[in-house]
Protein backbone atom coordinates (compact mmCIF):
# COMPACT_ATOMS: atom_id res chain seq x y z
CA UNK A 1 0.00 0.00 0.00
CA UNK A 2 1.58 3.18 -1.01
CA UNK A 3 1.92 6.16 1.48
CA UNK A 4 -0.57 8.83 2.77
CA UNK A 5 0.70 11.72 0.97
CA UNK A 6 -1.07 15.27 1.57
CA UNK A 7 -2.76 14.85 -1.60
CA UNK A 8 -4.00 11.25 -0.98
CA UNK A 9 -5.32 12.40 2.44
CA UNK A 10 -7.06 15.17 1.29
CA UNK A 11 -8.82 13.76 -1.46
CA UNK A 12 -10.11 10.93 1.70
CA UNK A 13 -11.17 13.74 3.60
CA UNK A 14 -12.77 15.44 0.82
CA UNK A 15 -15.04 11.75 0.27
CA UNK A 16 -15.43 11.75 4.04
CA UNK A 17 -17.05 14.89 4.55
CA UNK A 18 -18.65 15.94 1.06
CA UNK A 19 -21.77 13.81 2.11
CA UNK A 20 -21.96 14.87 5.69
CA UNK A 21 -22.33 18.69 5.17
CA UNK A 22 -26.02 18.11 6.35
CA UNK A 23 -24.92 16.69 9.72
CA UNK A 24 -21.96 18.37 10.53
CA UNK A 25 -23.85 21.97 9.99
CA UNK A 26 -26.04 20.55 11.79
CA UNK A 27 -24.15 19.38 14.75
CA UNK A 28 -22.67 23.43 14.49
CA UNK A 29 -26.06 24.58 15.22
CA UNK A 30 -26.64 22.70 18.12
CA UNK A 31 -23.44 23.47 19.88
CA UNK A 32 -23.70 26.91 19.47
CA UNK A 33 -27.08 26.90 21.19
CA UNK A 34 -25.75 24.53 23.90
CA UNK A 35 -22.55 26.77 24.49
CA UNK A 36 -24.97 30.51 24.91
CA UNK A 37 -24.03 31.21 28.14
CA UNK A 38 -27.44 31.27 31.11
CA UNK A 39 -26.95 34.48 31.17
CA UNK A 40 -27.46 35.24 27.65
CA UNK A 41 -30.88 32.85 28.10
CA UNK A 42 -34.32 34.63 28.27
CA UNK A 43 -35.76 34.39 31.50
CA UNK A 44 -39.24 33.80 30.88
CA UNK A 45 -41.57 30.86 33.07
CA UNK A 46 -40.35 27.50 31.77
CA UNK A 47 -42.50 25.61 30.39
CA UNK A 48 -42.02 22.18 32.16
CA UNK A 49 -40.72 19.66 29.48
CA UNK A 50 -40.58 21.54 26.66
CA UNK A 51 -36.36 22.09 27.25
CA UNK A 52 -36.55 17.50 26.57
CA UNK A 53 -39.20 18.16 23.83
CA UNK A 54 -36.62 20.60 22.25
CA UNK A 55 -33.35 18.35 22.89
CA UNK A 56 -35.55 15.45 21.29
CA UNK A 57 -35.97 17.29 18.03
CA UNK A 58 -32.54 18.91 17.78
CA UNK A 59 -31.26 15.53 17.79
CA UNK A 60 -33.87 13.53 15.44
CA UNK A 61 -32.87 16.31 13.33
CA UNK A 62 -29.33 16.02 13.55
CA UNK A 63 -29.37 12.05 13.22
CA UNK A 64 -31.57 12.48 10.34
CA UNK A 65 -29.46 14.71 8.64
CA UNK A 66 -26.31 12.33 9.18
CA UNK A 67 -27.96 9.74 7.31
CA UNK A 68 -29.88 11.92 4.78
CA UNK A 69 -26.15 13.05 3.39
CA UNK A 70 -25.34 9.55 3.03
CA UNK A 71 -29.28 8.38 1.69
CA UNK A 72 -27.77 7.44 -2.45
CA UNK A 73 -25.23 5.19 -0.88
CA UNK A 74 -28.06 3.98 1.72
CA UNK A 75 -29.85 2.89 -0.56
CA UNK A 76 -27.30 1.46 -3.33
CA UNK A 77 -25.89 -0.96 -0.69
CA UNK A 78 -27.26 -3.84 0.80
CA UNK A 79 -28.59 -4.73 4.16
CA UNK A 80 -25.26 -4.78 6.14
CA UNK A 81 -24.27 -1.55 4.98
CA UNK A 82 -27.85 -0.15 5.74
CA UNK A 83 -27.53 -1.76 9.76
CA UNK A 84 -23.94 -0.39 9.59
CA UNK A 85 -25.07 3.39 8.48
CA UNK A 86 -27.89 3.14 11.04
CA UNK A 87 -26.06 2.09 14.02
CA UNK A 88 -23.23 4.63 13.08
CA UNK A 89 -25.97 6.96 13.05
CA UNK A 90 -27.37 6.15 16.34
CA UNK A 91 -23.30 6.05 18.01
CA UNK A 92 -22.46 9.49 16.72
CA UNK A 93 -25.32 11.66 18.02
CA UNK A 94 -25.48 9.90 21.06
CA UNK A 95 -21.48 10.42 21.85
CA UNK A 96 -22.37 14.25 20.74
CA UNK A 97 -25.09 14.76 22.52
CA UNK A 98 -23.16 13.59 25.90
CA UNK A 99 -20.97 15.39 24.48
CA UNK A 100 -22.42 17.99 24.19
CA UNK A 101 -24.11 17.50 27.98
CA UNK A 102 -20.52 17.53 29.84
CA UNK A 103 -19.64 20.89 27.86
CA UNK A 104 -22.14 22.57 29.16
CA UNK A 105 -21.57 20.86 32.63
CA UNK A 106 -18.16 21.87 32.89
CA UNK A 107 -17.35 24.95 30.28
CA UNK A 108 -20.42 27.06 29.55
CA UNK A 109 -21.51 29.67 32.52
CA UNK A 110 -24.85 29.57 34.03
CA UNK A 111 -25.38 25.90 32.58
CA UNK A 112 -25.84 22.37 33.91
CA UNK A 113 -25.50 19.21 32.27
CA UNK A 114 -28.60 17.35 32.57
CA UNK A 115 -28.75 13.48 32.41
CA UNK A 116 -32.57 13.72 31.38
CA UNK A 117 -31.23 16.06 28.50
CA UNK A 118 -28.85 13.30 27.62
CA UNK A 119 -32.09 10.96 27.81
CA UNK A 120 -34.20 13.17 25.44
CA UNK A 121 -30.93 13.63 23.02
CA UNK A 122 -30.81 9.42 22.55
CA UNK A 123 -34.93 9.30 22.33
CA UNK A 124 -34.81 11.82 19.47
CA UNK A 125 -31.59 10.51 17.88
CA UNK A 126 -33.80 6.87 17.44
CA UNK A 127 -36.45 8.43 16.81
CA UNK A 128 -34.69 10.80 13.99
CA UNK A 129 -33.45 7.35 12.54
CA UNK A 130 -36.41 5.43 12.83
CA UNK A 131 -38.05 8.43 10.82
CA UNK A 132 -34.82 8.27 8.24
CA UNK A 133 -35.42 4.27 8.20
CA UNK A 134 -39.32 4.03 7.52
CA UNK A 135 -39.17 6.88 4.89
CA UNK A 136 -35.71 4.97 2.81
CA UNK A 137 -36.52 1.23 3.54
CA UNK A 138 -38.80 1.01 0.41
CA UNK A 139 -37.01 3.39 -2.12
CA UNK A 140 -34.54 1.97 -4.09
């Protein structure tokens, strides 16, 4: 196998990330609203639950869009590759939204990381992929 030269790594980063401009703008969006300081927050009466019901659809939408870049190979490939895409899918905006959780924990002012926030992040990334899975599994 020859060496990774600068040019052979960039073109592998170029294939890497031309199909995941969806997610990864995406994923920018929702750690820029994670990392606004309290402060900066509006302080009106909270509406109890609607903080989850927002985490949930941040992250169906940010698992959806992680797949929906990759939906033409999705739906080239066979079954393995489909499970595979999924379960990446599922792995990657879980690990960000924790991620996400223990910034704002330990880094943003004013802000808590919230294991029921972490909750409503994994219930709306299966959710996001369940929607991604029912809408692709008869298109081909």
């Amino acid at each position: 196998m020859p060496p990774l030269t600068k040019l052979r790594l960039a073109n592998l980063l170029e294939r890497l990330t031309k199909n995941s401009y969806p997610g990864i703008l995406c994923g920018i969006i929702i750690m820029i609203l994670t990392g606004i300081p309290g402060s900066c927050l509006p302080h009106v009466k909270p509406i109890i639950g609607l903080d989850k019901v927002v985490h949930l659809f941040m992250y169906a939408t940010f698992a959806f869009l992680c797949l929906w870049g990759y939906r033409e190979q999705y739906l080239s490939n066979g079954n393995a590759y489909q499970k595979r895409a999924l379960l990446l899918a599922v792995v990657i905006s879980i690990c960000y939204g924790g991620l996400t959780e223990i910034l704002q924990e330990h880094l943003v002012p004013g802000r808590t990381g919230d294991w029921f926030d972490f909750l409503a992040d994994g219930l709306g990334t299966l959710f996001g992929v369940t929607i991604f899975y029912l809408f692709y599994r008869h298109k081909k």
